[in-house]
PDB file of N, CA and C in Angstrom:
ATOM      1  N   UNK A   1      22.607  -2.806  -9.616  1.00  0.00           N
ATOM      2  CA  UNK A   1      22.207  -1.600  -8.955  1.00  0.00           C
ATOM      3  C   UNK A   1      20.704  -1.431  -8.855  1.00  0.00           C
ATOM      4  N   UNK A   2      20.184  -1.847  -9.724  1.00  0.00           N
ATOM      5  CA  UNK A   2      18.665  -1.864  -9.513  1.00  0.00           C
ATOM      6  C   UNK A   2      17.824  -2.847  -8.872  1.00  0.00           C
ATOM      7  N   UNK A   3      16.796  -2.139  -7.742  1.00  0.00           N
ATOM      8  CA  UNK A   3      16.791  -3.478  -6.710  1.00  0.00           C
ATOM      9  C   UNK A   3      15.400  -3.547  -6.844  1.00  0.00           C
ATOM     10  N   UNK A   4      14.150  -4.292  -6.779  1.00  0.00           N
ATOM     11  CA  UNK A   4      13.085  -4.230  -6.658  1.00  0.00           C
ATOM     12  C   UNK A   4      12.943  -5.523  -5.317  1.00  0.00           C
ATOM     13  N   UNK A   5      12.279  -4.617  -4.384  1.00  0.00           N
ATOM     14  CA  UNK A   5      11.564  -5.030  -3.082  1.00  0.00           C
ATOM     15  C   UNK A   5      10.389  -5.392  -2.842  1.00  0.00           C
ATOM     16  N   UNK A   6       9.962  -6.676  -1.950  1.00  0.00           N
ATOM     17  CA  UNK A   6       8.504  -7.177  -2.094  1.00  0.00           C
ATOM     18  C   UNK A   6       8.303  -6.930  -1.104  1.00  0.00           C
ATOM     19  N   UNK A   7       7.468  -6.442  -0.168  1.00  0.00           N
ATOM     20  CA  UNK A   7       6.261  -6.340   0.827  1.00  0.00           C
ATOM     21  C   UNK A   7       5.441  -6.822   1.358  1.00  0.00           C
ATOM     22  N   UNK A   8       4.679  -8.004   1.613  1.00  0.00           N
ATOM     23  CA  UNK A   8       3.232  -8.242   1.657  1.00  0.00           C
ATOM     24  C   UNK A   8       3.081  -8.558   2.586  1.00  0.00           C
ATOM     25  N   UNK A   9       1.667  -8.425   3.472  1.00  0.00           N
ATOM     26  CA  UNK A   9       0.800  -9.365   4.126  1.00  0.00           C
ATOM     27  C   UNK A   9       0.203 -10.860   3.306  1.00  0.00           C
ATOM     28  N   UNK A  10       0.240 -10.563   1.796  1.00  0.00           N
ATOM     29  CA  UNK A  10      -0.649 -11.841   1.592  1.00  0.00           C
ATOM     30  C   UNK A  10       0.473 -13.048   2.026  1.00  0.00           C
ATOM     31  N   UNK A  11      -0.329 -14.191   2.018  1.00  0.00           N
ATOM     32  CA  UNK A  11       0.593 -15.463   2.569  1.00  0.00           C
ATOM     33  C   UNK A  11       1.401 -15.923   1.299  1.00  0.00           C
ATOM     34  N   UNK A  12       2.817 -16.221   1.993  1.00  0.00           N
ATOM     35  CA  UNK A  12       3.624 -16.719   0.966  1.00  0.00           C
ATOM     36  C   UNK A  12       3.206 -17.898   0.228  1.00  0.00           C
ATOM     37  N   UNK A  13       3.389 -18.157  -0.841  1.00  0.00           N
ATOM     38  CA  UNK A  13       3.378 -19.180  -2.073  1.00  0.00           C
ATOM     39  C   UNK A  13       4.628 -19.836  -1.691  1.00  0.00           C
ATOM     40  N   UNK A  14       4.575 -21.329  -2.512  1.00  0.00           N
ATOM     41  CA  UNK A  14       5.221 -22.006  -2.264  1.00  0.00           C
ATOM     42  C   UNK A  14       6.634 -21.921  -2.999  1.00  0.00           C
ATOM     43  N   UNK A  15       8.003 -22.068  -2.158  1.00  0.00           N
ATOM     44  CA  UNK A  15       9.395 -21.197  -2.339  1.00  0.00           C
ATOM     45  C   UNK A  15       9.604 -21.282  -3.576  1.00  0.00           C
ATOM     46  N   UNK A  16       9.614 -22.318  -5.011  1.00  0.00           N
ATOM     47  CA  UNK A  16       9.605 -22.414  -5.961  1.00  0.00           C
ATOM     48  C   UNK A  16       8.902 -21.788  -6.752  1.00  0.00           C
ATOM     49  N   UNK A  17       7.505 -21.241  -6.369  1.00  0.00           N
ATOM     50  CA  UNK A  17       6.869 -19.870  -6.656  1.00  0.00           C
ATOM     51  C   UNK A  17       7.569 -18.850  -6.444  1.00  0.00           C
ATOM     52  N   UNK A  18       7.988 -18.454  -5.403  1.00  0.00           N
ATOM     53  CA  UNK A  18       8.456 -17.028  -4.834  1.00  0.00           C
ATOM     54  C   UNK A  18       9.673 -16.580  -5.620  1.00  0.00           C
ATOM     55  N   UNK A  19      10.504 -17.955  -5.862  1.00  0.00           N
ATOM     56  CA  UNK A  19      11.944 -17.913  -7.239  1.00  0.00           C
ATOM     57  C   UNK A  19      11.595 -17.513  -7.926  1.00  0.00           C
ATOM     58  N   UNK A  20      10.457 -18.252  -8.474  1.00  0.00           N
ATOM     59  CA  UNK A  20      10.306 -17.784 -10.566  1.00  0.00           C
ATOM     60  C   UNK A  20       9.445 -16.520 -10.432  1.00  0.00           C
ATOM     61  N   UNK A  21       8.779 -16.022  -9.386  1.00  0.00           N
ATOM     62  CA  UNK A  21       8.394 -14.915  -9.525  1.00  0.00           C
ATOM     63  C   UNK A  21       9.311 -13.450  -9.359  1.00  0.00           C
ATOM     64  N   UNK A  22      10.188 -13.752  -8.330  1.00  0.00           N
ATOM     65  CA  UNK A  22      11.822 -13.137  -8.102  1.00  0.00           C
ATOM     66  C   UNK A  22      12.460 -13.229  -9.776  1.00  0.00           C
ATOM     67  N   UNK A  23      12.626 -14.229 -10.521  1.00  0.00           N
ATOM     68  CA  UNK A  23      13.124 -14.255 -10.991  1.00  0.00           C
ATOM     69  C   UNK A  23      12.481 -13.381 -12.248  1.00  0.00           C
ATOM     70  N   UNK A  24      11.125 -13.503 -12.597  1.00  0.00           N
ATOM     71  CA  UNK A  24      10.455 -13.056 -13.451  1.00  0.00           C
ATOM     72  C   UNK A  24      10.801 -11.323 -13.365  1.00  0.00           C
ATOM     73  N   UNK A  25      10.694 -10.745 -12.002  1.00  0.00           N
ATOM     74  CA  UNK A  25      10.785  -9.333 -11.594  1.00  0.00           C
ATOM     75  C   UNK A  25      11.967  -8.929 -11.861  1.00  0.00           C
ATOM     76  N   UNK A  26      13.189 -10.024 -11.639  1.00  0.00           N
ATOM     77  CA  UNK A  26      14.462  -9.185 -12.125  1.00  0.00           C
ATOM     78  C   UNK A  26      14.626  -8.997 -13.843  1.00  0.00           C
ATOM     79  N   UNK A  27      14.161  -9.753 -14.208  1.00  0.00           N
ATOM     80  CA  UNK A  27      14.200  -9.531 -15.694  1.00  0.00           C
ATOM     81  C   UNK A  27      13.383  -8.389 -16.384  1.00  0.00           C
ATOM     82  N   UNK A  28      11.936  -8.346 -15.445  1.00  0.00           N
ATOM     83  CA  UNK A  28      11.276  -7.131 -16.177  1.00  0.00           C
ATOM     84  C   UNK A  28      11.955  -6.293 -15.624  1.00  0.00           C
ATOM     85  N   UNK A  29      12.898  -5.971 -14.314  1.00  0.00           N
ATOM     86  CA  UNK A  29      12.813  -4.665 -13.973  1.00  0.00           C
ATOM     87  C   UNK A  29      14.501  -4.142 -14.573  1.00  0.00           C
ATOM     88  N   UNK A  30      15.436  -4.991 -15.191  1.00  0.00           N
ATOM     89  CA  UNK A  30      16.292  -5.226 -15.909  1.00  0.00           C
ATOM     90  C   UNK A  30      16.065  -4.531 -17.260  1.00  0.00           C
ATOM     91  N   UNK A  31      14.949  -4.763 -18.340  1.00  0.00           N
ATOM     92  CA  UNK A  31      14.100  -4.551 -19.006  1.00  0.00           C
ATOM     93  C   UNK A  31      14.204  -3.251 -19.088  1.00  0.00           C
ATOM     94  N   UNK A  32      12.946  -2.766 -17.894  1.00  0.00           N
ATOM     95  CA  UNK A  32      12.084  -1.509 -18.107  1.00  0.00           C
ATOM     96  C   UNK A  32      13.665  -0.354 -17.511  1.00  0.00           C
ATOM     97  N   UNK A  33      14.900  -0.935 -16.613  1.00  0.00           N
ATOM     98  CA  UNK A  33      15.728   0.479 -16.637  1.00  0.00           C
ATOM     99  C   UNK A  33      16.939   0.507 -17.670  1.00  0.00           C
ATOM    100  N   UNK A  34      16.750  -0.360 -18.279  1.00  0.00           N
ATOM    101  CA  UNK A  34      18.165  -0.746 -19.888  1.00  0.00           C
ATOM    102  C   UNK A  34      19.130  -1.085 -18.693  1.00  0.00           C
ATOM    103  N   UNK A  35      19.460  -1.572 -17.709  1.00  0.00           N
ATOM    104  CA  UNK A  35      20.235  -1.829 -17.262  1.00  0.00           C
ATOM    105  C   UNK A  35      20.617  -3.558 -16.816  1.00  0.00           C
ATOM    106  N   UNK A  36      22.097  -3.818 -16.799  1.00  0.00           N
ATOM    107  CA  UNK A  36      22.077  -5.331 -16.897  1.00  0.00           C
ATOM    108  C   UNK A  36      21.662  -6.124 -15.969  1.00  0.00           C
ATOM    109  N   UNK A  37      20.916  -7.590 -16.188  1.00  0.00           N
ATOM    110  CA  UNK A  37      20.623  -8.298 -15.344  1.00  0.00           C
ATOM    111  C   UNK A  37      21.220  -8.493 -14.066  1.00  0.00           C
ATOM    112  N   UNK A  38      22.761  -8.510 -14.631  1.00  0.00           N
ATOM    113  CA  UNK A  38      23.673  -9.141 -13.730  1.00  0.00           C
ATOM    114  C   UNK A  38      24.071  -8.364 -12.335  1.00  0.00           C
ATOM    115  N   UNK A  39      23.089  -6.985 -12.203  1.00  0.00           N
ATOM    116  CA  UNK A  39      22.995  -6.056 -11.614  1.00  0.00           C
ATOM    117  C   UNK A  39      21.636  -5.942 -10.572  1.00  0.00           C
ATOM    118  N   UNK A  40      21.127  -6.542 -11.093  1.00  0.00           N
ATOM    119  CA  UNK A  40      19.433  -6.368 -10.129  1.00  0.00           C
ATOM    120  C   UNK A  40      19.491  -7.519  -9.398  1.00  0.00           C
ATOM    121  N   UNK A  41      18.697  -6.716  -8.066  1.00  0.00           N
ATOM    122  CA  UNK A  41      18.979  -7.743  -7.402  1.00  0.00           C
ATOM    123  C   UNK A  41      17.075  -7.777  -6.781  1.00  0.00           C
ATOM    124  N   UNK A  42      16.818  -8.724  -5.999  1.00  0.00           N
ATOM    125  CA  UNK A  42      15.072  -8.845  -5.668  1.00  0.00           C
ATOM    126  C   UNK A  42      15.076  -9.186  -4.332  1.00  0.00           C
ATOM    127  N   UNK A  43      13.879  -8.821  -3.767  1.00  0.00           N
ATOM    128  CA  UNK A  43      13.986  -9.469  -2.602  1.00  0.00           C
ATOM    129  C   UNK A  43      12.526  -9.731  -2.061  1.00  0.00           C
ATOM    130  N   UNK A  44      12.039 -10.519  -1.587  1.00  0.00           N
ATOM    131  CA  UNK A  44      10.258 -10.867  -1.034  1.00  0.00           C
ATOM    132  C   UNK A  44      10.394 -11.336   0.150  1.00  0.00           C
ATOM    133  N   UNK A  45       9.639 -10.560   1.000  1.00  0.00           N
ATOM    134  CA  UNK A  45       9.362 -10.658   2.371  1.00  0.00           C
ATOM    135  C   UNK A  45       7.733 -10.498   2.748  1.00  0.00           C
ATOM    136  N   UNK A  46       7.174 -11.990   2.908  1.00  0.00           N
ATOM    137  CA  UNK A  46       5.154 -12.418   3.216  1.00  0.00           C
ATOM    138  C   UNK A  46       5.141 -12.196   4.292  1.00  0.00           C
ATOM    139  N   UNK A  47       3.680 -12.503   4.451  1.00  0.00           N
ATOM    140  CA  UNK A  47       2.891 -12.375   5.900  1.00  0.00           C
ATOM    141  C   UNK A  47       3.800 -11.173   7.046  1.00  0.00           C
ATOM    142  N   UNK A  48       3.624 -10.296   6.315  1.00  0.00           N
ATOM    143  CA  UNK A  48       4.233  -9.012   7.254  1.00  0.00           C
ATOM    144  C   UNK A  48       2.590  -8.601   7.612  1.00  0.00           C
ATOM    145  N   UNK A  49       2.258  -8.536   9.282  1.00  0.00           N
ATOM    146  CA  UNK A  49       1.208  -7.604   9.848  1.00  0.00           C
ATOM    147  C   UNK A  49       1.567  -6.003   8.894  1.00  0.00           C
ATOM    148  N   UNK A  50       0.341  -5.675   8.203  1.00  0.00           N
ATOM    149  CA  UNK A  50       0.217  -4.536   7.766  1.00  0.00           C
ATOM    150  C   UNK A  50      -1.162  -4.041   7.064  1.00  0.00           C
ATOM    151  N   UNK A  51      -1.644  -2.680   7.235  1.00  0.00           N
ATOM    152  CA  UNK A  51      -2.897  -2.285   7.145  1.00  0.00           C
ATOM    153  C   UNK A  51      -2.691  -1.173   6.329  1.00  0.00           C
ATOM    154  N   UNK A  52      -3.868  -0.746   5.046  1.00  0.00           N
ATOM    155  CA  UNK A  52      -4.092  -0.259   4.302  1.00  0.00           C
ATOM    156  C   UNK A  52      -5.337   0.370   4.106  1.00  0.00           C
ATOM    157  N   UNK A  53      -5.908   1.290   4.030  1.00  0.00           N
ATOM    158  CA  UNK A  53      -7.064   2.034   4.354  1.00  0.00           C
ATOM    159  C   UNK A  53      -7.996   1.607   5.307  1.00  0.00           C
ATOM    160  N   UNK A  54      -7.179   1.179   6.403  1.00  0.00           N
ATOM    161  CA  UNK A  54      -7.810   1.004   7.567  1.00  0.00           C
ATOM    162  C   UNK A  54      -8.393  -0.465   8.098  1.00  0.00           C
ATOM    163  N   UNK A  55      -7.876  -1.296   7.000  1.00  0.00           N
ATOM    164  CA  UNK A  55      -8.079  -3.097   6.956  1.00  0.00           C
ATOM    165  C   UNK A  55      -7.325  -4.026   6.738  1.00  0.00           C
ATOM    166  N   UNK A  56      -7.016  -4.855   7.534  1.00  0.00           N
ATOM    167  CA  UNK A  56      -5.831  -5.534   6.914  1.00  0.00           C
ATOM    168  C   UNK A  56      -6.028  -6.799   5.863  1.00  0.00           C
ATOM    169  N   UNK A  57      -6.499  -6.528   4.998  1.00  0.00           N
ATOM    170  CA  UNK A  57      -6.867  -7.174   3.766  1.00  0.00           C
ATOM    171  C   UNK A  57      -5.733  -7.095   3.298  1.00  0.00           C
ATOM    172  N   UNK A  58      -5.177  -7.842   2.339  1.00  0.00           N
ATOM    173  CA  UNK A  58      -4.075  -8.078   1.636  1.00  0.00           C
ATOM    174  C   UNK A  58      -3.860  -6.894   1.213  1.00  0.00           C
ATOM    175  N   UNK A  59      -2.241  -6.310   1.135  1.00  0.00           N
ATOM    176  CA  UNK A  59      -1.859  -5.363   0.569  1.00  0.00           C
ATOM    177  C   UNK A  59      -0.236  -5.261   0.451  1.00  0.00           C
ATOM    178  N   UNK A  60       0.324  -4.848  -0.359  1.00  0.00           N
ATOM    179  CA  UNK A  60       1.661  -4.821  -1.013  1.00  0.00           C
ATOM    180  C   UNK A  60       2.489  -3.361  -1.236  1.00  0.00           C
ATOM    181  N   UNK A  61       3.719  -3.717  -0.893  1.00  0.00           N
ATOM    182  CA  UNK A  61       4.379  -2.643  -1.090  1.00  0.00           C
ATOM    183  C   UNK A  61       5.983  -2.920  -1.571  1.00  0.00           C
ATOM    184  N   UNK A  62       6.123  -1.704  -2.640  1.00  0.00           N
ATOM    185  CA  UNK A  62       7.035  -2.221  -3.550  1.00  0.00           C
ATOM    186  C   UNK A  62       8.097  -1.127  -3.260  1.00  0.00           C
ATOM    187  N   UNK A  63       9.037  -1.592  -3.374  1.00  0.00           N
ATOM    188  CA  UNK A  63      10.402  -0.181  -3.420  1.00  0.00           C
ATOM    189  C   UNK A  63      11.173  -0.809  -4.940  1.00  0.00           C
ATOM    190  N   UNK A  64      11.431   0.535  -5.310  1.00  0.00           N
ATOM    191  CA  UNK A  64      12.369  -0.095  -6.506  1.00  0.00           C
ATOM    192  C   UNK A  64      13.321   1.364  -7.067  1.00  0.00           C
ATOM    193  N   UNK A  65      14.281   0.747  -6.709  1.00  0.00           N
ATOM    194  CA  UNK A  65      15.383   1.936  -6.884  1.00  0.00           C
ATOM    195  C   UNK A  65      16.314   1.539  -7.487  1.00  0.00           C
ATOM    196  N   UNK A  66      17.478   2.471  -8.092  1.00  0.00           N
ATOM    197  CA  UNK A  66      18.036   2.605  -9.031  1.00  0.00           C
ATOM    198  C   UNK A  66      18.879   3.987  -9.420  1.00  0.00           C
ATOM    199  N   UNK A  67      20.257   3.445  -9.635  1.00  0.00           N
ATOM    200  CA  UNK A  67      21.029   4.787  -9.361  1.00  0.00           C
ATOM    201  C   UNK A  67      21.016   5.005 -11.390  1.00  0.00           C
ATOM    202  N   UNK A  68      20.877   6.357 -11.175  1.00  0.00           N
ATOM    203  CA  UNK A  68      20.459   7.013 -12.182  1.00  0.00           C
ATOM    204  C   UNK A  68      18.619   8.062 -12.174  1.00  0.00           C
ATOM    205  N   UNK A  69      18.335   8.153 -13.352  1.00  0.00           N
ATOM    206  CA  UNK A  69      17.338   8.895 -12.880  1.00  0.00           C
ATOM    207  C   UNK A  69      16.087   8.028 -13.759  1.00  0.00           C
ATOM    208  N   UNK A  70      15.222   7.623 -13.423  1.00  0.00           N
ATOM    209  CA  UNK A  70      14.140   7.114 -13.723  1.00  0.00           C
ATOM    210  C   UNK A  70      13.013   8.243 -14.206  1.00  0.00           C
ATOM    211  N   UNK A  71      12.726   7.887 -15.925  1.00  0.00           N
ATOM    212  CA  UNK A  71      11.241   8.661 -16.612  1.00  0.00           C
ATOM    213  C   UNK A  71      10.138   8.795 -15.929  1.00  0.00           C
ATOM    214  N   UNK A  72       8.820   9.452 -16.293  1.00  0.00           N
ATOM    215  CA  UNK A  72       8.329   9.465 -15.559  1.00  0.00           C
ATOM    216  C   UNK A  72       7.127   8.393 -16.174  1.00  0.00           C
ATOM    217  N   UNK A  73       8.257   8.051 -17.781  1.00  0.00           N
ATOM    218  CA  UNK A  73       7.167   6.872 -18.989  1.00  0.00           C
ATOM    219  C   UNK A  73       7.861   5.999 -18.195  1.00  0.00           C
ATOM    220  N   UNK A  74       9.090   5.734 -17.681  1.00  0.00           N
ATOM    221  CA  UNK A  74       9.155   4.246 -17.001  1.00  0.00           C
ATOM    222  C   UNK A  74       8.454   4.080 -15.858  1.00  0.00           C
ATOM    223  N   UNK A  75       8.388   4.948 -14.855  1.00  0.00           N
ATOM    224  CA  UNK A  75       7.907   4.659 -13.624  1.00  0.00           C
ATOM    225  C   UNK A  75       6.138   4.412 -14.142  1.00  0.00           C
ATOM    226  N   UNK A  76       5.532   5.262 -15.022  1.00  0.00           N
ATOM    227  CA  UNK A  76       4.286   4.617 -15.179  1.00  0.00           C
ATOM    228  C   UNK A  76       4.215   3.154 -15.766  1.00  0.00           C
ATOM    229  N   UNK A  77       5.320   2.460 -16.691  1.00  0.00           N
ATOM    230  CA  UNK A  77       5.457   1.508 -17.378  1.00  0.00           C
ATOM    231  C   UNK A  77       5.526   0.515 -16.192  1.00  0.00           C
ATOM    232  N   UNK A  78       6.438   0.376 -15.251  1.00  0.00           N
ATOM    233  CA  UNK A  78       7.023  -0.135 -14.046  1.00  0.00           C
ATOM    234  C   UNK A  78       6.346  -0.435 -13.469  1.00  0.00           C
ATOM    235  N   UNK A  79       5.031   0.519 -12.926  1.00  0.00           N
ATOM    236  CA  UNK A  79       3.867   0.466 -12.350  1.00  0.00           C
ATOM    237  C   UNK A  79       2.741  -0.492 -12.550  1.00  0.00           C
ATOM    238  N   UNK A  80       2.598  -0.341 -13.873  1.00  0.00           N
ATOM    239  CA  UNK A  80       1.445  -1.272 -14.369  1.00  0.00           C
ATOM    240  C   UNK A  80       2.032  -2.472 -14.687  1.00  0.00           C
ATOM    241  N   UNK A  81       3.231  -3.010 -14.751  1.00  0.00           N
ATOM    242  CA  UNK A  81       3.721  -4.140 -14.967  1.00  0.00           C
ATOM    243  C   UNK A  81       3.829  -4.945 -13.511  1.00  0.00           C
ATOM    244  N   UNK A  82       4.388  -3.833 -12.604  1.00  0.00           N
ATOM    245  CA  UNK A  82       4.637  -4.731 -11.582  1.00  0.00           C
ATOM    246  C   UNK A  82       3.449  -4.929 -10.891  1.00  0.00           C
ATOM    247  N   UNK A  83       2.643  -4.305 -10.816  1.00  0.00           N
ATOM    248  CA  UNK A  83       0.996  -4.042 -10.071  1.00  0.00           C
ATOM    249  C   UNK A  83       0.434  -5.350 -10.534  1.00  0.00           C
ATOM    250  N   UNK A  84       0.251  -5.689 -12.146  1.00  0.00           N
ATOM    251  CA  UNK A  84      -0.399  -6.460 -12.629  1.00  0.00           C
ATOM    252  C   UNK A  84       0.277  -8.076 -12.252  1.00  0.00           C
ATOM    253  N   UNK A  85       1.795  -7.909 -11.886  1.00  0.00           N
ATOM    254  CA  UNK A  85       2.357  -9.453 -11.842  1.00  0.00           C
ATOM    255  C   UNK A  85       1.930  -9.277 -10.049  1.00  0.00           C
ATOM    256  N   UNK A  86       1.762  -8.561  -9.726  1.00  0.00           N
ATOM    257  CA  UNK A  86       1.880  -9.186  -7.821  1.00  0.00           C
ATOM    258  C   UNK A  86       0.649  -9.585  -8.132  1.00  0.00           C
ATOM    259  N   UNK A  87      -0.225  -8.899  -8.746  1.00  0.00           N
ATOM    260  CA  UNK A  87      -1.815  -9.199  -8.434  1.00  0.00           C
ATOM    261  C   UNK A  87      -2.119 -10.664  -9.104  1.00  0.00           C
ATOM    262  N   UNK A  88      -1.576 -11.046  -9.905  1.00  0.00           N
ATOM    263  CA  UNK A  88      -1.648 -12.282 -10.802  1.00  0.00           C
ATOM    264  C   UNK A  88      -0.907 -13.359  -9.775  1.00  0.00           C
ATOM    265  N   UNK A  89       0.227 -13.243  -9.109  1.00  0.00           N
ATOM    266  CA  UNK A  89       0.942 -14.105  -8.519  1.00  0.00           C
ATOM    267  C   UNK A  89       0.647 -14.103  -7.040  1.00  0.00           C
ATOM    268  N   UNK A  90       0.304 -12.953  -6.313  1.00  0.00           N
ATOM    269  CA  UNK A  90       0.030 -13.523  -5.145  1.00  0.00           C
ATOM    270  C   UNK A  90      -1.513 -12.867  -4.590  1.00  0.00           C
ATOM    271  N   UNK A  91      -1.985 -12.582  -5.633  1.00  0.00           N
ATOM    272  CA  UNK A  91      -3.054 -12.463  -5.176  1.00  0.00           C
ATOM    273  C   UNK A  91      -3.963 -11.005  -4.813  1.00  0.00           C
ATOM    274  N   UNK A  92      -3.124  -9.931  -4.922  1.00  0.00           N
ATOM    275  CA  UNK A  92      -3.207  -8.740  -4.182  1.00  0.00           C
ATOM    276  C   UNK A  92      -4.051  -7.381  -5.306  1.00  0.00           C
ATOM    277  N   UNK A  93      -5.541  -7.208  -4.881  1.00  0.00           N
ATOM    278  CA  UNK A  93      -5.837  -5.767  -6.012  1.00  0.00           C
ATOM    279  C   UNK A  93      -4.844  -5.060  -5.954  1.00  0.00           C
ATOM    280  N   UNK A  94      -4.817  -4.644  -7.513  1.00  0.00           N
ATOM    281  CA  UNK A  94      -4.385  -3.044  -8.023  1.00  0.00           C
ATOM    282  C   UNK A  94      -4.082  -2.780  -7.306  1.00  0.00           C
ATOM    283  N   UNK A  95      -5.196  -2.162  -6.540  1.00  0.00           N
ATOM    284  CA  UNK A  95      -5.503  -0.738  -6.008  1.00  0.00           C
ATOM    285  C   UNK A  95      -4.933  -0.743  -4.154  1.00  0.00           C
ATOM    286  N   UNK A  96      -4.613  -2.352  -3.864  1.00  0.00           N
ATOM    287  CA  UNK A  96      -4.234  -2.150  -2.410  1.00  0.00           C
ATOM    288  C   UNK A  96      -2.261  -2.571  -2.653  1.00  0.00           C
ATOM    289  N   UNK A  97      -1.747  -2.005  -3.752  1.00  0.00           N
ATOM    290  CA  UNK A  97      -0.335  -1.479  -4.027  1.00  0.00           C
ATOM    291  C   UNK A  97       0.074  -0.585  -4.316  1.00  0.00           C
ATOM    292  N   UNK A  98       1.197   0.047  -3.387  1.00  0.00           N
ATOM    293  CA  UNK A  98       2.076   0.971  -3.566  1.00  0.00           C
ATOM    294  C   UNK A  98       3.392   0.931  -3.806  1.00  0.00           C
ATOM    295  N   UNK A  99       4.312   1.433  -4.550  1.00  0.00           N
ATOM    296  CA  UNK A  99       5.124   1.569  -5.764  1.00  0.00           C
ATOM    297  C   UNK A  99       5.877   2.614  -5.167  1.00  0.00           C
ATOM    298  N   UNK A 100       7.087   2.652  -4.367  1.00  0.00           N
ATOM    299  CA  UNK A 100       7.518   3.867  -4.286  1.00  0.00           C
ATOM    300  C   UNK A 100       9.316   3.937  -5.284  1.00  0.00           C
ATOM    301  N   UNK A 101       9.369   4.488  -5.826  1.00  0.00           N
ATOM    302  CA  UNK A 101      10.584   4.848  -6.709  1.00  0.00           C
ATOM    303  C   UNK A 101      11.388   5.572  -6.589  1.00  0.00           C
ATOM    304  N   UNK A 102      12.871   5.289  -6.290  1.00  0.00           N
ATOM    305  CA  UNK A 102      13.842   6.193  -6.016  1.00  0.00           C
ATOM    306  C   UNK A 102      14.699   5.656  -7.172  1.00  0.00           C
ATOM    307  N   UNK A 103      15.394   6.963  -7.150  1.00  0.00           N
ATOM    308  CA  UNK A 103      16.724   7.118  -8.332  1.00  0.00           C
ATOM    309  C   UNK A 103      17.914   7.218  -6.901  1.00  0.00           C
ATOM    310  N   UNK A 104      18.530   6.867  -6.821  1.00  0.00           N
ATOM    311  CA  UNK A 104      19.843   6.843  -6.346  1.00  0.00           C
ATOM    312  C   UNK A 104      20.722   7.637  -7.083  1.00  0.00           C
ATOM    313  N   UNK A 105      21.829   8.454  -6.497  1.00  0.00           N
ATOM    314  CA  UNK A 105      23.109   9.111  -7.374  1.00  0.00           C
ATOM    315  C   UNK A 105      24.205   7.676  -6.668  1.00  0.00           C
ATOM    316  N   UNK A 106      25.283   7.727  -7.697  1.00  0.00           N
ATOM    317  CA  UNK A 106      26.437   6.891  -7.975  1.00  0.00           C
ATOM    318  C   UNK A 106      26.734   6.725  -6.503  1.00  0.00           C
ATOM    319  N   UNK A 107      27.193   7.493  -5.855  1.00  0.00           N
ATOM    320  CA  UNK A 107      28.261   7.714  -5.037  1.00  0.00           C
ATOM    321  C   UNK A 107      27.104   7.234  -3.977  1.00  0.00           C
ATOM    322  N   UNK A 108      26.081   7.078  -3.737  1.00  0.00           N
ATOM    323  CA  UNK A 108      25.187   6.598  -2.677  1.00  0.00           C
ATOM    324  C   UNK A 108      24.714   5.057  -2.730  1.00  0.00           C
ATOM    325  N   UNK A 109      25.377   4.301  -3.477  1.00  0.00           N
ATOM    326  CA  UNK A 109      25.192   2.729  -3.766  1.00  0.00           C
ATOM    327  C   UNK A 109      26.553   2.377  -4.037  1.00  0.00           C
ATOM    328  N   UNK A 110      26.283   1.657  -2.656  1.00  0.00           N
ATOM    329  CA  UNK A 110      28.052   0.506  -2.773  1.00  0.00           C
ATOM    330  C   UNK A 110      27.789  -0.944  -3.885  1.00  0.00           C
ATOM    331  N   UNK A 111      28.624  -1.724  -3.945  1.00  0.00           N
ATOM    332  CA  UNK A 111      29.013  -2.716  -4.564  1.00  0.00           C
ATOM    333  C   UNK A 111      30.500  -2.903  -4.733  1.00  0.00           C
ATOM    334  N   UNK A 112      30.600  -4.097  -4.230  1.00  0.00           N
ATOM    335  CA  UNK A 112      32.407  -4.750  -4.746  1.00  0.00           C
ATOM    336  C   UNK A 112      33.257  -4.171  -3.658  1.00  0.00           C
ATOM    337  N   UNK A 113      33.016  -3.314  -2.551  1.00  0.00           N
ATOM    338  CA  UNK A 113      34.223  -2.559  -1.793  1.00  0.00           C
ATOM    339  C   UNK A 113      34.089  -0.658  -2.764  1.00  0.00           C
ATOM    340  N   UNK A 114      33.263  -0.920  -3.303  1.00  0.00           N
ATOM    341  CA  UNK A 114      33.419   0.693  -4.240  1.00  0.00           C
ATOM    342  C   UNK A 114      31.960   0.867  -4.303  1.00  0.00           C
ATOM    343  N   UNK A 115      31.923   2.088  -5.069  1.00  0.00           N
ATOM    344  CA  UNK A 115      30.414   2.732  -5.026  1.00  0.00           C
ATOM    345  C   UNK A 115      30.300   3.077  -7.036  1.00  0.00           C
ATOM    346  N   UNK A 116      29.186   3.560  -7.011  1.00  0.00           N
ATOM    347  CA  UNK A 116      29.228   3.427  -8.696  1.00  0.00           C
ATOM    348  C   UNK A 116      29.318   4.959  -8.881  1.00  0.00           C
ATOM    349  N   UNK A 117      29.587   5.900  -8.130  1.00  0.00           N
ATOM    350  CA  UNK A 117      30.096   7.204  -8.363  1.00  0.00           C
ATOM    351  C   UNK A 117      30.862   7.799  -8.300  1.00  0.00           C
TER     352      UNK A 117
END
């Protein structure tokens, strides 16, 4: 149920990068909501045309949702973890990522033919 989404203009890394970094994100983001691996799912999509205070300098955007309700100590925890791995892995400041966080209720996330509410 918990999904974390990649964004970027910067240029993709090579696909065996983009795995272990997918793979790295499902585990922290597994982690930071106590919820099971076997549940998160990731997804990275590069070189998307996109502009950020008015330049298109590298910049990133993250969705990460999750049915239940998310702290406001995880979403800061979440933040600085995931901020710090895009910027380490593909390249992207801090400061040109955005983080947007939704909680989902049960009944608004399918899986299996059923919903989790």
């Amino acid at each position: 149920m918990p999904l974390i989404k990649i964004q970027t203009s910067a240029p993709v890394p090579a696909k065996n990068q983009v795995e272990a970094m997918l793979k790295d994100l499902s585990a922290k983001l597994a982690k930071h909501t106590g919820k099971p691996e076997s549940y998160v799912m990731t997804a990275f999509e590069g070189e998307i045309p996109m502009t950020f205070a008015g330049t298109t300098d590298p910049v990133c955007y993250i969705e990460i949702k999750s049915v239940g309700t998310m702290k406001p100590e995880q979403t800061q925890a979440m933040s600085q973890d995931f901020c710090q791995e895009i910027n380490q892995k593909l390249g992207v400041p801090q400061n040109r990522i955005y983080i947007e966080f939704a909680d989902a209720k049960g009944y608004m996330w399918g899986w299996n033919g059923k919903t989790f509410g």
